[in-house]
Protein backbone atom coordinates (compact mmCIF):
# COMPACT_ATOMS: atom_id res chain seq x y z
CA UNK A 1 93.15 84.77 103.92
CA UNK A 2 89.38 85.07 103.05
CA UNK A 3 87.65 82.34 104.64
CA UNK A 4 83.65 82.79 103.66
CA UNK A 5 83.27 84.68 101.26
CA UNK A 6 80.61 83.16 98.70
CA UNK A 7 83.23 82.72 95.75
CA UNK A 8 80.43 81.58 94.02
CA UNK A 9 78.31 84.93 94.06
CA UNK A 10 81.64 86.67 93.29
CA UNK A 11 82.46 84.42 90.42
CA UNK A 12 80.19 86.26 88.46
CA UNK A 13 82.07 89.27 88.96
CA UNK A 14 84.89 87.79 86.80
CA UNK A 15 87.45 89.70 89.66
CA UNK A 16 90.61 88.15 89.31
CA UNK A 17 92.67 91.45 89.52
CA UNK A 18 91.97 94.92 90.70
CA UNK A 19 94.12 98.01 89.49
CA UNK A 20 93.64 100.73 92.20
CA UNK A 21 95.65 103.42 91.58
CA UNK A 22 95.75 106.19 94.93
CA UNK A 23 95.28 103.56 97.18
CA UNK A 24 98.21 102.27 99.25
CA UNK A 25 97.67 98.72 97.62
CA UNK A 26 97.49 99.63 93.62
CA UNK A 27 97.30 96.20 93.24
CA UNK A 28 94.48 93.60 94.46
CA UNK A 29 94.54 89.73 93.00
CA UNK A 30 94.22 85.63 93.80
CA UNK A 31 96.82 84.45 94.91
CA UNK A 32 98.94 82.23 91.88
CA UNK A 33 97.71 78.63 91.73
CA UNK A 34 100.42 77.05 93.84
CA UNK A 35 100.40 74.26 96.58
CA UNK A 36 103.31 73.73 98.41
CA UNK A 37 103.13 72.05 102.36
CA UNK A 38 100.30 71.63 103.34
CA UNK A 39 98.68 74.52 101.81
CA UNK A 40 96.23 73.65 98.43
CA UNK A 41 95.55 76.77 96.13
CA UNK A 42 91.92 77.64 95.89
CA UNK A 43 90.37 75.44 93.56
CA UNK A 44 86.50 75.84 93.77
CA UNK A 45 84.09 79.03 94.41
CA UNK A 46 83.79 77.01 97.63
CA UNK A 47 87.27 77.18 98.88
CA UNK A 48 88.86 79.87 100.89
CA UNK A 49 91.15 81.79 98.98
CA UNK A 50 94.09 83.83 99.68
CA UNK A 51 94.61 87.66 97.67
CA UNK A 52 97.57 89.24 97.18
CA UNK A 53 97.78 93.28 97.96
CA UNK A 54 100.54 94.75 96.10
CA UNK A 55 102.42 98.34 97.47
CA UNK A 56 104.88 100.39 95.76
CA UNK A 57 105.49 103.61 97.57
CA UNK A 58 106.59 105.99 96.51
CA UNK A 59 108.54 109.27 97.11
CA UNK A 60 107.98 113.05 96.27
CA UNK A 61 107.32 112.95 92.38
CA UNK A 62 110.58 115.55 90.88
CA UNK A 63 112.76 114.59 93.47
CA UNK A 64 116.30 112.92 92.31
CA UNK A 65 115.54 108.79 91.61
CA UNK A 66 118.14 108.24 94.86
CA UNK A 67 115.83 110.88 97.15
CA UNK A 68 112.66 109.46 96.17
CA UNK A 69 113.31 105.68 97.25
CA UNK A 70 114.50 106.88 100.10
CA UNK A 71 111.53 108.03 100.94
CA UNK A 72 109.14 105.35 99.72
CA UNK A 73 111.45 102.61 102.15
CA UNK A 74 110.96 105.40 104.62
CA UNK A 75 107.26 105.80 104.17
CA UNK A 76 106.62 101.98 103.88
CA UNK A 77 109.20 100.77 107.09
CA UNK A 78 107.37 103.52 109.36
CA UNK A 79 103.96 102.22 108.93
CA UNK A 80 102.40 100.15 111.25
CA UNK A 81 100.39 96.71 111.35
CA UNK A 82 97.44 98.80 111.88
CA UNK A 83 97.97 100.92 109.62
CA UNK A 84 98.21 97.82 107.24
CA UNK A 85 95.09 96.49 108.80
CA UNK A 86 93.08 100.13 108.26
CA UNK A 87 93.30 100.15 104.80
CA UNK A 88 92.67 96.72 103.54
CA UNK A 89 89.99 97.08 105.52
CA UNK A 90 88.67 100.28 103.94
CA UNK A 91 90.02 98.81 100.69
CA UNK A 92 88.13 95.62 100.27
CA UNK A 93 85.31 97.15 101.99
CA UNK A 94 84.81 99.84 99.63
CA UNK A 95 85.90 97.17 96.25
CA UNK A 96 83.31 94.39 97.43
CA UNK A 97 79.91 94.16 97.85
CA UNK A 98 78.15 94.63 101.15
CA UNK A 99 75.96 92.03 100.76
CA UNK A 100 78.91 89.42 100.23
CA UNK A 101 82.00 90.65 101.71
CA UNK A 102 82.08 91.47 105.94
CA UNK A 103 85.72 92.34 106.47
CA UNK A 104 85.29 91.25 110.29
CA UNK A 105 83.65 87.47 109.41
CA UNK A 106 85.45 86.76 105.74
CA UNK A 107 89.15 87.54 106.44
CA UNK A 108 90.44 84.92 108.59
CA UNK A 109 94.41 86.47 109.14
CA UNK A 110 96.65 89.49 107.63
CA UNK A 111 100.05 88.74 106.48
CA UNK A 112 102.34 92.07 105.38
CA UNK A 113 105.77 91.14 103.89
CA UNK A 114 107.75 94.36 104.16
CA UNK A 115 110.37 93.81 101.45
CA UNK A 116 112.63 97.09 101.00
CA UNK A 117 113.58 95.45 97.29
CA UNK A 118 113.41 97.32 94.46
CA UNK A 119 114.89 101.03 95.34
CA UNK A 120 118.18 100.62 94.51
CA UNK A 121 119.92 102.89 92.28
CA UNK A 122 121.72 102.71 88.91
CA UNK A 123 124.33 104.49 87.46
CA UNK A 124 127.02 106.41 89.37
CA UNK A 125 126.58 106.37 93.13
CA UNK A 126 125.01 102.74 91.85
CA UNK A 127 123.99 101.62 95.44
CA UNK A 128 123.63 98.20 94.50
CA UNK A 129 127.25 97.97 93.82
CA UNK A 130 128.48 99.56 96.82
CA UNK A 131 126.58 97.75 98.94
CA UNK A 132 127.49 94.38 97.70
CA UNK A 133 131.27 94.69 98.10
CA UNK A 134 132.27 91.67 99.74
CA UNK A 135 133.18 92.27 103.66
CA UNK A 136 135.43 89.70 104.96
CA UNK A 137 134.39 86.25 104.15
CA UNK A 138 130.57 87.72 103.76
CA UNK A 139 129.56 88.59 100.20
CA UNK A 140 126.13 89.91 99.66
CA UNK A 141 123.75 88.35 97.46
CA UNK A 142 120.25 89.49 96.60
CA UNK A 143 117.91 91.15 93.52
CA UNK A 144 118.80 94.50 95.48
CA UNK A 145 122.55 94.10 95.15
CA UNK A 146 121.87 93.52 91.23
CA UNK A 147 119.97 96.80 90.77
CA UNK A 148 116.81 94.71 89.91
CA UNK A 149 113.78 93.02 91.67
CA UNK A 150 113.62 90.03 89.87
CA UNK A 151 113.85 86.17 90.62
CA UNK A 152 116.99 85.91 87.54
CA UNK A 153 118.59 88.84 88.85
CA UNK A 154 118.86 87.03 92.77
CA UNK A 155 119.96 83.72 91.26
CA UNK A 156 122.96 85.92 89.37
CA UNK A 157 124.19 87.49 91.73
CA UNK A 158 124.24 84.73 94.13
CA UNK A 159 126.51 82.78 91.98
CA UNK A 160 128.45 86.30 91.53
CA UNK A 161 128.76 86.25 95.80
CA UNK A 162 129.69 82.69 95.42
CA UNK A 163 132.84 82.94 92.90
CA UNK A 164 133.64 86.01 95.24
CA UNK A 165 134.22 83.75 97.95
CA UNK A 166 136.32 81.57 96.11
């Protein structure tokens, strides 16, 4: 979360998303306006707000679809929370302005989500359908085992790992 930096000197800027393509994070953005707990989306230039960074690895371009997702969970499941920390360091600190943004004072904390979603595979060999065969009384149920990243996808096929169960 940034914590100090002047919003208001930033507002200016009209940054509410930041395409960086050949960084790790190709994606930089606020957070979506959503309070839930006891945590209130950033409403003013004066509150601290939280950014999303977004990562897609990737694996070696020309390689077979199956080959290169291997890879990119590979690349992305070997890095480290330093390694994290490193670049959205160098990141922000190359995006922002000097004179507003100090990585060290204005970032208050460094979440990283590592979610392995997203590199499944289609088609014969479809991944997604192997690995949801039910096992037992345990059926699988996530966006992965639907060959799809998306919120509609999880919902289906947990009602699909539901009826499996009987």
């Amino acid at each position: 979360m940034i914590k100090s930096v002047d919003l208001k000197e930033l507002h200016p800027m009209e940054i509410g998303m930041a395409m960086s393509p050949g960084n790790m994070h190709q994606a930089v953005m606020m957070d979506l306006p959503v309070s839930m707990g006891g945590y209130e989306y950033t409403k003013t230039p004066d509150d601290p707000c939280v950014i999303q960074m977004i990562s897609c690895p990737y694996g070696e371009i020309g390689a077979p679809r199956r080959e290169q997702y291997r890879q990119a969970r590979y690349k992305m499941l070997g890095l480290q929370f330093k390694d994290y920390e490193e670049e959205i360091r160098a990141h922000l600190g190359g995006m922002l302005p000097k004179e507003l943004f100090n990585f060290d004072k204005d970032v208050e904390s460094i979440t990283v989500n590592r979610w392995g979603h997203g590199y499944t595979v289609a088609g014969p060999g479809d991944s997604a359908i192997i690995g949801r065969q039910p096992f037992g009384r345990i059926s699988i149920a996530n966006c992965d085992s639907g060959s799809s990243s998306d919120a509609k996808t999880a919902i289906d096929m947990a009602l699909r790992a539901v009826n499996e169960l009987g």
